[in-house]
C-alpha atoms as a PDB file:
ATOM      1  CA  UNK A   1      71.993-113.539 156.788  1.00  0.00           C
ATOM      2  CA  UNK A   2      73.802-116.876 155.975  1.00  0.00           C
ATOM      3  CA  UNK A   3      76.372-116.148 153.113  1.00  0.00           C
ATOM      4  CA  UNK A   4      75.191-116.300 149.475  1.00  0.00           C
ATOM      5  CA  UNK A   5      71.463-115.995 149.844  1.00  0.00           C
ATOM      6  CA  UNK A   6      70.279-113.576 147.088  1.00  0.00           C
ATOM      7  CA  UNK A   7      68.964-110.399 148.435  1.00  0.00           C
ATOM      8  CA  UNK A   8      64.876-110.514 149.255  1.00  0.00           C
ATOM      9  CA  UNK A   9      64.557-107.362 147.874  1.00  0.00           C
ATOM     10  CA  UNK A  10      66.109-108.784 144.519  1.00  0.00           C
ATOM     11  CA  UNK A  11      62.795-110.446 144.057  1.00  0.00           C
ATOM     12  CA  UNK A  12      59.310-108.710 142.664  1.00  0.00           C
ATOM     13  CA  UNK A  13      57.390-111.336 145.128  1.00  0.00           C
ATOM     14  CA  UNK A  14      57.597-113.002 148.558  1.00  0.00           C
ATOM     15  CA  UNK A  15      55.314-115.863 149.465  1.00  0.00           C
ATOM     16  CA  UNK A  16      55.182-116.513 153.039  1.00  0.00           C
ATOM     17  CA  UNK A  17      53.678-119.799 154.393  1.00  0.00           C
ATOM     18  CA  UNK A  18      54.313-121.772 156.944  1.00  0.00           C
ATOM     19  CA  UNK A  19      51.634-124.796 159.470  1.00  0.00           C
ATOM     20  CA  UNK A  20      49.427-122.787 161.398  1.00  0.00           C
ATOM     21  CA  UNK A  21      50.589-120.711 164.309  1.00  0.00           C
ATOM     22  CA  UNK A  22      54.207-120.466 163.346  1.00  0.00           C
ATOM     23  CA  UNK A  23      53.801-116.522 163.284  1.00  0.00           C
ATOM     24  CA  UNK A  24      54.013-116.524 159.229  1.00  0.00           C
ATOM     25  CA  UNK A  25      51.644-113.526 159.033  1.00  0.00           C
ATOM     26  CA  UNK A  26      53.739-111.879 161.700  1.00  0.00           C
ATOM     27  CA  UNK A  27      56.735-112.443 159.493  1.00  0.00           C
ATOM     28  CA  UNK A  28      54.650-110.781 156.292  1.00  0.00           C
ATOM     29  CA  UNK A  29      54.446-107.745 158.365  1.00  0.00           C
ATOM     30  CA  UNK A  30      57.851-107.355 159.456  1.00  0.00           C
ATOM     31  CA  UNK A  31      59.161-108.336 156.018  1.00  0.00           C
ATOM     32  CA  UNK A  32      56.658-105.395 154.637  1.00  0.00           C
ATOM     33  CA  UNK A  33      57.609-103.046 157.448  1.00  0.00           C
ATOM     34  CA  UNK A  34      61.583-103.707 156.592  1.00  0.00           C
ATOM     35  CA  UNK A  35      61.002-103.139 152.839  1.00  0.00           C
ATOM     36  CA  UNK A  36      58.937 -99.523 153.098  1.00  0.00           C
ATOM     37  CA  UNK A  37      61.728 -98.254 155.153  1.00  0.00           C
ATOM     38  CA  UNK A  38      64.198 -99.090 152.803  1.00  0.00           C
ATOM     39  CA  UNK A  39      61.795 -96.868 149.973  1.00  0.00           C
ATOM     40  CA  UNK A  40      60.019 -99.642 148.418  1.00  0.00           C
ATOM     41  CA  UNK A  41      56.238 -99.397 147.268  1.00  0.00           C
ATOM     42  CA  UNK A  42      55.197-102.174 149.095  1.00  0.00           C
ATOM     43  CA  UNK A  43      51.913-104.301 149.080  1.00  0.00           C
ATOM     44  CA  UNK A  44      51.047-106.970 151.665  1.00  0.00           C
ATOM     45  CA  UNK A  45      48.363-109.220 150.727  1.00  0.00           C
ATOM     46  CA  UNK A  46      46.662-111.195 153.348  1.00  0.00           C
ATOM     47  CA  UNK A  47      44.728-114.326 152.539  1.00  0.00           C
ATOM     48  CA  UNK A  48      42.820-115.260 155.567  1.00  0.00           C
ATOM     49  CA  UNK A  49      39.452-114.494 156.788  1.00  0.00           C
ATOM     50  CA  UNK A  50      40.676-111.504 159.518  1.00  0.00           C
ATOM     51  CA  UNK A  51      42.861-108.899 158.947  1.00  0.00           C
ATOM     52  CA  UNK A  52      46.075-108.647 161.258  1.00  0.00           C
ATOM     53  CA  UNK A  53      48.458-107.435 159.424  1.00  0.00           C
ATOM     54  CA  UNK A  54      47.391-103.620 159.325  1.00  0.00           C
ATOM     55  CA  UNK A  55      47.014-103.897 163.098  1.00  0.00           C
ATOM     56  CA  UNK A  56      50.599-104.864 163.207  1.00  0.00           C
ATOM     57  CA  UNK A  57      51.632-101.901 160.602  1.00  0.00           C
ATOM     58  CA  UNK A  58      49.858 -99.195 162.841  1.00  0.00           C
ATOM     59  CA  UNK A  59      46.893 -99.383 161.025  1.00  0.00           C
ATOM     60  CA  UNK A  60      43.923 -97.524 162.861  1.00  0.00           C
ATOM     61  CA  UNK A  61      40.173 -98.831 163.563  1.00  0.00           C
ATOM     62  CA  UNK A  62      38.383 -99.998 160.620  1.00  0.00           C
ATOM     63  CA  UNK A  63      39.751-102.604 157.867  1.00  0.00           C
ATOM     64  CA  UNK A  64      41.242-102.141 154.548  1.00  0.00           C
ATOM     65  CA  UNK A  65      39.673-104.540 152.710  1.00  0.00           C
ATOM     66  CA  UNK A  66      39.996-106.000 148.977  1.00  0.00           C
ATOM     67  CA  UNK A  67      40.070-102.264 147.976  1.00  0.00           C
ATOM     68  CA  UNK A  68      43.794-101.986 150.388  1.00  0.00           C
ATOM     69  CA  UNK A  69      44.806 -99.043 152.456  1.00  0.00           C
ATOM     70  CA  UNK A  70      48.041 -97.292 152.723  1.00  0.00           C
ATOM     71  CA  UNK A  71      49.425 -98.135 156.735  1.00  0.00           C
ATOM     72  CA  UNK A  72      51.227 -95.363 158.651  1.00  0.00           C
ATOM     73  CA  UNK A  73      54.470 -97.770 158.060  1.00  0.00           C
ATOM     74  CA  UNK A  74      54.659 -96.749 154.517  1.00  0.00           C
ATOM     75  CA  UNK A  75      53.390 -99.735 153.508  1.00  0.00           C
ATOM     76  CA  UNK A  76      50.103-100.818 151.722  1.00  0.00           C
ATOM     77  CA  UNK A  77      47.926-103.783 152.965  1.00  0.00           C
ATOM     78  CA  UNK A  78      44.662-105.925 151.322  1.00  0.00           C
ATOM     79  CA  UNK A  79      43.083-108.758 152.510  1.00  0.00           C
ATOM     80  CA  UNK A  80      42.221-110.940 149.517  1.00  0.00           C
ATOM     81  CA  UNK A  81      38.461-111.457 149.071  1.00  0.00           C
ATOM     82  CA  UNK A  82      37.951-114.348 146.407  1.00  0.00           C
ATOM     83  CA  UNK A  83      34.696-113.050 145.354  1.00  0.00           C
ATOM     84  CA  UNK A  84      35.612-109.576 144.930  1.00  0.00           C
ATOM     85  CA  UNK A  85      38.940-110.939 142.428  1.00  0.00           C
ATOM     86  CA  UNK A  86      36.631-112.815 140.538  1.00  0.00           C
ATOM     87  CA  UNK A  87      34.168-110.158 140.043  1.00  0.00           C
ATOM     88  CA  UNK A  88      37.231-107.745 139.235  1.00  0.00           C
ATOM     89  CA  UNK A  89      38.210-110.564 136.555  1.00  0.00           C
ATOM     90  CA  UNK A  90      34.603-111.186 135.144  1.00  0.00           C
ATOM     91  CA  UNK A  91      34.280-107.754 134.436  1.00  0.00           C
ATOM     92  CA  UNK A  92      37.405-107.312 132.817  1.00  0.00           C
ATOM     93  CA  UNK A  93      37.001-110.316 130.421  1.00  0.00           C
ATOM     94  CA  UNK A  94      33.164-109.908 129.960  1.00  0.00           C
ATOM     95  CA  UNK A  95      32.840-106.107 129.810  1.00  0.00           C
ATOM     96  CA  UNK A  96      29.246-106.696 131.341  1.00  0.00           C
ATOM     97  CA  UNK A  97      29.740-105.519 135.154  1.00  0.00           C
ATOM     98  CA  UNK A  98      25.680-105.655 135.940  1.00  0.00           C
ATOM     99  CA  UNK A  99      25.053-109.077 134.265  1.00  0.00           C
ATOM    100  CA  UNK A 100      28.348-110.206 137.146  1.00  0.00           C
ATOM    101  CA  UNK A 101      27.151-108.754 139.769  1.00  0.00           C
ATOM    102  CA  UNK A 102      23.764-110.334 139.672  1.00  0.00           C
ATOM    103  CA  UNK A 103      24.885-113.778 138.852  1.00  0.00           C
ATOM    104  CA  UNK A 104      27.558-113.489 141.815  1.00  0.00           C
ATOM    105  CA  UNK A 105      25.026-112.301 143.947  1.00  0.00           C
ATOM    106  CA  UNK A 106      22.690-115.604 143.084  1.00  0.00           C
ATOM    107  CA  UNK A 107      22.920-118.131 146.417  1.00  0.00           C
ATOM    108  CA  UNK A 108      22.342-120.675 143.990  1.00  0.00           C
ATOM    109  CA  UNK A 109      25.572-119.673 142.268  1.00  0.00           C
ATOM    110  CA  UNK A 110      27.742-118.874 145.093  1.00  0.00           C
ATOM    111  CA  UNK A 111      26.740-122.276 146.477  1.00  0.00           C
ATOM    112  CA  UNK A 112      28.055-124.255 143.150  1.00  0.00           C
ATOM    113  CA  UNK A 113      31.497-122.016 143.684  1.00  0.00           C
ATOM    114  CA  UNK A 114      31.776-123.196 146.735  1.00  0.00           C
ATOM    115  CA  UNK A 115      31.530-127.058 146.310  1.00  0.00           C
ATOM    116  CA  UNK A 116      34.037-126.074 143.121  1.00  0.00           C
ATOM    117  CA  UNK A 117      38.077-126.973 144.247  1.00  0.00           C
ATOM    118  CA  UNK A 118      40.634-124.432 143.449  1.00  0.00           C
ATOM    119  CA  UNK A 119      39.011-121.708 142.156  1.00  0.00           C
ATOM    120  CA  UNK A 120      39.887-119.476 145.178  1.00  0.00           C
ATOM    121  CA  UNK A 121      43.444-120.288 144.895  1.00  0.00           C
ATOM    122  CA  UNK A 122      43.273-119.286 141.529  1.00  0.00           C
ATOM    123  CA  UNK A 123      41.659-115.919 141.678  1.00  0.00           C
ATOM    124  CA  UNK A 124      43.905-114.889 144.367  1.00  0.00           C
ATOM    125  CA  UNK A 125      47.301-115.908 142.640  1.00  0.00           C
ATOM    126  CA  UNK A 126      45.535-113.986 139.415  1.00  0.00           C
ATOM    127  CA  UNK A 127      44.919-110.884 141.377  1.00  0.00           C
ATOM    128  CA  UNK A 128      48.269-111.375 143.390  1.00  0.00           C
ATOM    129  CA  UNK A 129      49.651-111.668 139.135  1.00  0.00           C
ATOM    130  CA  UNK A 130      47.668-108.782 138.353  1.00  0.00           C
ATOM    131  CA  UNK A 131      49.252-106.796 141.119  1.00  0.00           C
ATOM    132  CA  UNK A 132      52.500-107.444 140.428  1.00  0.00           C
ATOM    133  CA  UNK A 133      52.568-106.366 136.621  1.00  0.00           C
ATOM    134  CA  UNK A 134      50.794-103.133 137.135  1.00  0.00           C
ATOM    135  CA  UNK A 135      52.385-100.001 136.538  1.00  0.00           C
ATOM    136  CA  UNK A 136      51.746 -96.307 137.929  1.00  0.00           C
ATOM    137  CA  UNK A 137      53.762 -93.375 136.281  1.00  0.00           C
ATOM    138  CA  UNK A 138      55.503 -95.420 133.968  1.00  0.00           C
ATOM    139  CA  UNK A 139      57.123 -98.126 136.632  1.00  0.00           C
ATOM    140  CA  UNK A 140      55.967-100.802 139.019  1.00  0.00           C
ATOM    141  CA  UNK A 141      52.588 -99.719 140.834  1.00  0.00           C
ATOM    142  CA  UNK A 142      54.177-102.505 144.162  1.00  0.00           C
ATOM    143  CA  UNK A 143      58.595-102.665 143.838  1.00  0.00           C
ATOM    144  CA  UNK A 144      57.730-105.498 145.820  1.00  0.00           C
ATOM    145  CA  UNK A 145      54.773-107.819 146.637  1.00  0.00           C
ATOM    146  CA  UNK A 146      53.836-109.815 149.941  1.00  0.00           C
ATOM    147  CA  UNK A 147      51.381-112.672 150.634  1.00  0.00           C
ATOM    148  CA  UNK A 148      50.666-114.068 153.644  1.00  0.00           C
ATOM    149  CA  UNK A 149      49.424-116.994 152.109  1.00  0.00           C
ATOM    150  CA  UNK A 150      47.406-120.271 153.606  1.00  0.00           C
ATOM    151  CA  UNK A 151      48.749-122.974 156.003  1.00  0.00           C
ATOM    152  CA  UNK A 152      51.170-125.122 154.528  1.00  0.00           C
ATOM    153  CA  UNK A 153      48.801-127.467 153.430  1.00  0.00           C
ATOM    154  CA  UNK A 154      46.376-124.712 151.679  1.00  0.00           C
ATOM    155  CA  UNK A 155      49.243-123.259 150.269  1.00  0.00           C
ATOM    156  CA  UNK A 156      50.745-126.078 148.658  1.00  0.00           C
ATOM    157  CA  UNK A 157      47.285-125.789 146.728  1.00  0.00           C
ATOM    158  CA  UNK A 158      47.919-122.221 146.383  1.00  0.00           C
ATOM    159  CA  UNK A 159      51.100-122.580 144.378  1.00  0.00           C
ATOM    160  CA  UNK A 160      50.307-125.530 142.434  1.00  0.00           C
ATOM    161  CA  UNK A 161      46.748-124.480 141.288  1.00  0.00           C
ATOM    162  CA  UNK A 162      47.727-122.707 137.465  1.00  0.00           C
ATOM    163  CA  UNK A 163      49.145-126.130 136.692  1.00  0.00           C
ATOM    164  CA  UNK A 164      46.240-128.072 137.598  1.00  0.00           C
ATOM    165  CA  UNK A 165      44.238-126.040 135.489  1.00  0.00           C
ATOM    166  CA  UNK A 166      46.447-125.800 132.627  1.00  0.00           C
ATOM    167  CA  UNK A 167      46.687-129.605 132.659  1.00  0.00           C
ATOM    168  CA  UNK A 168      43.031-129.707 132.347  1.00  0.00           C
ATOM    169  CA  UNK A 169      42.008-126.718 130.257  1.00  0.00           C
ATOM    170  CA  UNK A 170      43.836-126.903 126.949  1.00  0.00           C
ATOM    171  CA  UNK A 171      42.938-123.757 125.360  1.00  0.00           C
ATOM    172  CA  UNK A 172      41.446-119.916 125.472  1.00  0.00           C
ATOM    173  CA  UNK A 173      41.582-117.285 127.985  1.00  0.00           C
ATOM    174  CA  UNK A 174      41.443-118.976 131.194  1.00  0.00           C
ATOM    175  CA  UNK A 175      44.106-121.501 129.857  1.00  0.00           C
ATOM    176  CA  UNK A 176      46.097-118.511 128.675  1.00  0.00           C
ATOM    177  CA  UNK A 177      45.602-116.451 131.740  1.00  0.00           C
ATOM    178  CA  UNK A 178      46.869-119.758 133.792  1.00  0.00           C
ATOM    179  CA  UNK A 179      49.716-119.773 132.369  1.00  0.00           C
ATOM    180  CA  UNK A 180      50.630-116.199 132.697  1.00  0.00           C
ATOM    181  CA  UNK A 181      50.471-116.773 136.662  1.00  0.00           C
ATOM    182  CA  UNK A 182      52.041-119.796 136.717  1.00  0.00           C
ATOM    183  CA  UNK A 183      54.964-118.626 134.982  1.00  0.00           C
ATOM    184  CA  UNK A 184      55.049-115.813 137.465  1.00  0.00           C
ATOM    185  CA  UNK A 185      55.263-118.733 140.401  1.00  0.00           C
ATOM    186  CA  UNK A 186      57.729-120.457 138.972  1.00  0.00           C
ATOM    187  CA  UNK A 187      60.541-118.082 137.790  1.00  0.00           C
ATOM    188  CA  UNK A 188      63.166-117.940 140.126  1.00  0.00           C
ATOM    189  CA  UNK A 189      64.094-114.111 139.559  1.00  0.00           C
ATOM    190  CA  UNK A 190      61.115-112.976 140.677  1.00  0.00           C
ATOM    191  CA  UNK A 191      59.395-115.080 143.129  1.00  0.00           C
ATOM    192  CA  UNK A 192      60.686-116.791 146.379  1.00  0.00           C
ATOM    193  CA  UNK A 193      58.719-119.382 148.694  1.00  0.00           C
ATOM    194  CA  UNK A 194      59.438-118.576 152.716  1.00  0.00           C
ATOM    195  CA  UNK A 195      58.524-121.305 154.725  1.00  0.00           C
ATOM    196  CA  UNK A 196      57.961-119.934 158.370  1.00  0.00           C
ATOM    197  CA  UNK A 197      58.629-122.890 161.115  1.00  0.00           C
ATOM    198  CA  UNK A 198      59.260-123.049 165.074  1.00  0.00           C
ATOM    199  CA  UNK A 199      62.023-124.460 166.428  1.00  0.00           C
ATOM    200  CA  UNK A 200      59.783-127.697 167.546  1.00  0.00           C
ATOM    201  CA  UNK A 201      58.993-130.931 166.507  1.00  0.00           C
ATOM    202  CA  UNK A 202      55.698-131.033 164.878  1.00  0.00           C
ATOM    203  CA  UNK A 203      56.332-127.707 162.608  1.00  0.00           C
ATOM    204  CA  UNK A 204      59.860-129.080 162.017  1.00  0.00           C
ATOM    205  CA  UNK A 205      58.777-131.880 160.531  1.00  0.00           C
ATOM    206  CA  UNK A 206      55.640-130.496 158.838  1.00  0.00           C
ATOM    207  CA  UNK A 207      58.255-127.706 156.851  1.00  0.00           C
ATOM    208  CA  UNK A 208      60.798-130.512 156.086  1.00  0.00           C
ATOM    209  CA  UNK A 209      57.585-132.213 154.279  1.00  0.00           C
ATOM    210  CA  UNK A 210      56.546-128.761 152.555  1.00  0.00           C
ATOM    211  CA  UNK A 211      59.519-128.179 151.191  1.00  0.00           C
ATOM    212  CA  UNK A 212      59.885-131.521 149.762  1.00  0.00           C
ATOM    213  CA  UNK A 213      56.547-131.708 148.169  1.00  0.00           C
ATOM    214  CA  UNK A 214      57.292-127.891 146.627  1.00  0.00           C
ATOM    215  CA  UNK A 215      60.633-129.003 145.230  1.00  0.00           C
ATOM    216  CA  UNK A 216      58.715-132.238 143.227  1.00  0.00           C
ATOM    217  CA  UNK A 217      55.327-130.799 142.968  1.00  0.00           C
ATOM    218  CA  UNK A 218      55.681-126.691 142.316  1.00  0.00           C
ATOM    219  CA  UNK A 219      59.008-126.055 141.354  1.00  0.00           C
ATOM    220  CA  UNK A 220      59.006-122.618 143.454  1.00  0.00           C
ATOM    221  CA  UNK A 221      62.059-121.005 144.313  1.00  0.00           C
ATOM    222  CA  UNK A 222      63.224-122.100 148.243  1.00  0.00           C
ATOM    223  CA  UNK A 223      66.685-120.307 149.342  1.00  0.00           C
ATOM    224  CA  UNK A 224      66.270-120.548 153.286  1.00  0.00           C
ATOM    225  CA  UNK A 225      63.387-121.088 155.810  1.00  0.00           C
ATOM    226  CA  UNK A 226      62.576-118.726 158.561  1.00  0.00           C
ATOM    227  CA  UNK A 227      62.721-120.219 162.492  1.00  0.00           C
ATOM    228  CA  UNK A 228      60.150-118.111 164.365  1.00  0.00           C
ATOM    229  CA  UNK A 229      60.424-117.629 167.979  1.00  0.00           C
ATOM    230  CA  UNK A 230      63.756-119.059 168.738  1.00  0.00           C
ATOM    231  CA  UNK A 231      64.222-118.602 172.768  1.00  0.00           C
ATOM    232  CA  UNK A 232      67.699-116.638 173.028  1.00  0.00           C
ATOM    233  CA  UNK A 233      70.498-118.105 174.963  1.00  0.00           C
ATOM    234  CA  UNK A 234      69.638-117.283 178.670  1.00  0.00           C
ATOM    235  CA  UNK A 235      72.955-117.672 180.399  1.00  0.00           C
ATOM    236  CA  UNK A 236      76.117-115.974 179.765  1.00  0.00           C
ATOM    237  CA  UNK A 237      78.878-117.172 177.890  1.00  0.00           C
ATOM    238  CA  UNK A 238      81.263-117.353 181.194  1.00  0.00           C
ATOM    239  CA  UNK A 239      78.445-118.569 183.734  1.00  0.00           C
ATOM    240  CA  UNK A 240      76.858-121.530 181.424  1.00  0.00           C
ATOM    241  CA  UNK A 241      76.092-123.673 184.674  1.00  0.00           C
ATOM    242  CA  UNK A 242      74.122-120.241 186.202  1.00  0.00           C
ATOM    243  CA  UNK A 243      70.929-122.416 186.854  1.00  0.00           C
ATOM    244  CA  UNK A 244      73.530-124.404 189.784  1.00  0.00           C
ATOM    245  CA  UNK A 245      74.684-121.202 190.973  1.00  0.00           C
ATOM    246  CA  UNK A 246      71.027-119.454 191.447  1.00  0.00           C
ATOM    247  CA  UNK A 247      70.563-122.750 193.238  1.00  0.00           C
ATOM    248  CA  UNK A 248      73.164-122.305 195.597  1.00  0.00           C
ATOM    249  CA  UNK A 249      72.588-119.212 196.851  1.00  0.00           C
ATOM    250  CA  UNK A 250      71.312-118.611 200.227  1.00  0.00           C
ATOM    251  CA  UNK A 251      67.798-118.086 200.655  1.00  0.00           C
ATOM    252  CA  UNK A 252      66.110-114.765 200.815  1.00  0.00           C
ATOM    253  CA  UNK A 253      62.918-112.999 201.023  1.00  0.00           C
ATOM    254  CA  UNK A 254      60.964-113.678 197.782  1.00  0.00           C
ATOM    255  CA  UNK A 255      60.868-116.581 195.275  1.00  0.00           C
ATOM    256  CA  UNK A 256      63.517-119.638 196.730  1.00  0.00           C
ATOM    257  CA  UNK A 257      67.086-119.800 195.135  1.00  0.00           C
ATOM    258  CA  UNK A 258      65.189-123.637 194.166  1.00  0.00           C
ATOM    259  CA  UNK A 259      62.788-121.154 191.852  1.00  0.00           C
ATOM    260  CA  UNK A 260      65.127-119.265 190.447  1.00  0.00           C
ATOM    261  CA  UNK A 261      67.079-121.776 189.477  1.00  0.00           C
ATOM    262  CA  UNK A 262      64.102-124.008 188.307  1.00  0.00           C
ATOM    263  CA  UNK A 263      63.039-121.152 185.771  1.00  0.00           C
ATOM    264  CA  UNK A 264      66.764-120.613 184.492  1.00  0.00           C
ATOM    265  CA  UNK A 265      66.986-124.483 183.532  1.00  0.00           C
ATOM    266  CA  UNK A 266      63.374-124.783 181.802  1.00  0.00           C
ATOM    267  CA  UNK A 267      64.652-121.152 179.568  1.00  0.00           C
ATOM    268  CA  UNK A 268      67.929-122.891 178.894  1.00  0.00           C
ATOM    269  CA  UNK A 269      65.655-126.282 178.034  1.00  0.00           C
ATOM    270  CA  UNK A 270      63.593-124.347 175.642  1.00  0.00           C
ATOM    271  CA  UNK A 271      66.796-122.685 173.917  1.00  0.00           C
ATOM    272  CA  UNK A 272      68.569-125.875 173.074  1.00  0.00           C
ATOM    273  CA  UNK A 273      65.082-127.121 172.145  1.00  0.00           C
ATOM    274  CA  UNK A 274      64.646-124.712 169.783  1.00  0.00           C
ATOM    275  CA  UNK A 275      67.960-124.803 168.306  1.00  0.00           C
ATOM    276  CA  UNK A 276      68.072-128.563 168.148  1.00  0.00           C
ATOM    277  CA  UNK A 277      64.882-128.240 165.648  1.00  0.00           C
ATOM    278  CA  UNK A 278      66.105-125.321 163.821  1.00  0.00           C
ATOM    279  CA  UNK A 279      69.701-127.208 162.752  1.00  0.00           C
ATOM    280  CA  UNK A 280      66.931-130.412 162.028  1.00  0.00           C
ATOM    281  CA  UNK A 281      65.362-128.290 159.850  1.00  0.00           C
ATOM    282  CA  UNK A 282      68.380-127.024 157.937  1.00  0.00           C
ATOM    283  CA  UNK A 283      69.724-130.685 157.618  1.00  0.00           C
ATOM    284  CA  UNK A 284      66.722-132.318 156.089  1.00  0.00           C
ATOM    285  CA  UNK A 285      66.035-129.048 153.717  1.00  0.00           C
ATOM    286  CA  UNK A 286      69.287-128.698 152.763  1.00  0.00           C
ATOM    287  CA  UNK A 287      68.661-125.012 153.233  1.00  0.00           C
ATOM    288  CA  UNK A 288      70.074-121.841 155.614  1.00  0.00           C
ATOM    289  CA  UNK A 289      68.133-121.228 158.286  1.00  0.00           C
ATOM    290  CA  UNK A 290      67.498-117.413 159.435  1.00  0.00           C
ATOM    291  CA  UNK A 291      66.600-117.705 163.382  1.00  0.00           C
ATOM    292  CA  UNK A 292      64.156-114.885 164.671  1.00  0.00           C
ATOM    293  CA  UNK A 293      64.489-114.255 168.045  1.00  0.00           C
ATOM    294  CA  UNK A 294      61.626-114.753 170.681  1.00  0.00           C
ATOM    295  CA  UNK A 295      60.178-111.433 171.814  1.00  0.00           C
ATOM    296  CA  UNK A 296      58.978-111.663 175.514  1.00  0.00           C
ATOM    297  CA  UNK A 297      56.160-109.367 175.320  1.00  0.00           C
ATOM    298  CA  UNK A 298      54.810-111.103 172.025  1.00  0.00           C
ATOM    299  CA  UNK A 299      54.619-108.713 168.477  1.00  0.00           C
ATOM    300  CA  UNK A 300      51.991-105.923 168.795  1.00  0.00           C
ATOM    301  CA  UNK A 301      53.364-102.992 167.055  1.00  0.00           C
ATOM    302  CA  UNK A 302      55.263-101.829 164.342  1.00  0.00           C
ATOM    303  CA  UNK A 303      58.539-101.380 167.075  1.00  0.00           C
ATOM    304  CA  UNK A 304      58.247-104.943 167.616  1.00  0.00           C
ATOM    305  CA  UNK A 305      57.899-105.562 164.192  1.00  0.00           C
ATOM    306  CA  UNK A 306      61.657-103.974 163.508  1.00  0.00           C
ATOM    307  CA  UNK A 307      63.010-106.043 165.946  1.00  0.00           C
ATOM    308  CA  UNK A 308      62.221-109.245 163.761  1.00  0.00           C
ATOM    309  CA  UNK A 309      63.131-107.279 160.695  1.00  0.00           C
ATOM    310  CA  UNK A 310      66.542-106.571 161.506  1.00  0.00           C
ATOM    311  CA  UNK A 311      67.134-110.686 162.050  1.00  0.00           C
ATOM    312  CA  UNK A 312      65.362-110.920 158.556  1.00  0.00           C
ATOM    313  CA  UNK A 313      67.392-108.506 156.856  1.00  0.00           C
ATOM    314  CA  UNK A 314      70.867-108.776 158.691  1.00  0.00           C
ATOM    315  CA  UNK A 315      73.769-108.517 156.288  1.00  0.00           C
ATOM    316  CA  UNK A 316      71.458-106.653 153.678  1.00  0.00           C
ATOM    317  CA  UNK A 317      72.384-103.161 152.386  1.00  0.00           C
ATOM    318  CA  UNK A 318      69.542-100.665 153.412  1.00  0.00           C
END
């Protein structure tokens, strides 16, 4: 961990986004995963239409829904289901659960909801809000909260959606209630923004734009971004021309010295690649930079999980 970065465990909630396909969900899980074993009550909240990360916490057959399930990992997991949160909400605030339910269940309805901006964003961050202040036994219900939230651009709207409504809606409950959540996004002692990126050009530059637009637009607490996937350095320290060597060797039965050395090059290619990004990333941020490693065999279970959790955590007390 680079020196002076606060804890992650100092904060209540973690926001993880990241452009599409950077492995930010993958990161949720790990940062979940890392935070049970340390004795936290830990939620994960996933945003998106299908549920991966209980699959990734050991989670069995079946899903766990709005209602959440507890994973084998120690940790609990939801997938956030904007209709369900705004049921939970109308209920609360109108103490008439049938009259909901059969509006919310009119097509006609739904179908006005739909064509209606923002109003998923803001249900979820209220339920993530809701989440996060309540309490079981006399302390926290969640020590610590995840979200896997949207793609960078969808999350932007995430995180900026309580003030866009309190801007527009000057007074009562749902002004109030905005408010409450937006407070909760924008105080730096319990909430931190982790931007996941890859150590290549088009997420580089897509994160460098994120966290510009959060710093002007949000006001969300950034202390590093995450580099997913960074290829590890493939040669030894004493052999750094190895790719000449395997060249040089006499043939033999099997691939040609040529292939050998051909592969070596394009994993050293993809190293510097990646690193060349990463330190492109940390320049234009203005930000640390925590490098997770690639993992050959991809992330499929909870042991590959800890692998990425270690990188995440390093220099942390347990």
């Amino acid at each position: 961990m680079p020196d002076g970065l606060r804890p992650l465990l100092d904060r209540r909630l973690v926001v993880v986004t990241g452009k599409g396909g950077t492995g930010k969900t993958t990161v949720a899980a790990a940062l979940a995963l890392a935070a049970a074993a340390r004795g936290r009550r830990v939620l994960v909240v996933e945003t998106g239409r299908d549920e991966n990360v209980p699959r990734l916490l050991g989670h069995g057959p079946g899903p766990v829904g709005y209602a959440g399930a507890l994973t084998p990992c120690g940790a609990w997991a939801m997938r956030m289901e904007p209709y369900a949160a705004l049921s939970e909400y109308l209920r609360l605030q109108l103490g008439v659960p049938g009259l909901v339910t059969r509006v919310l269940e009119q097509p006609g309805f739904r179908g006005l909801l739909d064509a209606a901006p923002g109003w998923r964003e803001l249900v979820t961050l209220g339920k993530v809000w809701h989440l996060e202040q309540a309490r079981e036994g006399g302390r926290p219900r969640f020590d610590w909260i995840v979200v896997d939230a949207p793609a960078t651009g969808h999350g932007l709207t995430l995180l900026d959606v309580p003030r866009v409504v309190g801007s527009a809606i000057r007074s009562g409950p749902l002004r109030r209630h905005a408010g409450w959540v937006e407070e909760l996004v924008r105080d730096p002692a319990r909430t931190l923004l982790l931007p996941v990126a890859l150590g290549e050009e088009l997420p580089a530059r897509e994160t460098v734009e994120l966290v510009t637009r959060l710093r002007g637009q949000v006001g969300v607490a950034l202390d590093r971004v995450i580099v997913n996937a960074v290829e590890p350095a493939p040669f030894p320290a004493e052999l750094p021309d190895l790719d000449r060597r395997l060249a040089a060797l006499p043939a033999t039965p099997g691939p040609s010295p040529g292939v050998w050395s051909a592969c070596a090059a394009h994993l050293a290619a993809r190293h510097e690649l990646n690193r060349h990004f990463s330190d492109e990333i940390g320049e234009h941020t203005a930000l640390p930079v925590v490098e997770l490693p690639l993992l050959a065999s991809g992330v499929r279970t909870p042991e590959d999980l800890a692998v990425l959790a270690r990188s995440l955590f390093a220099g942390e007390a347990a």
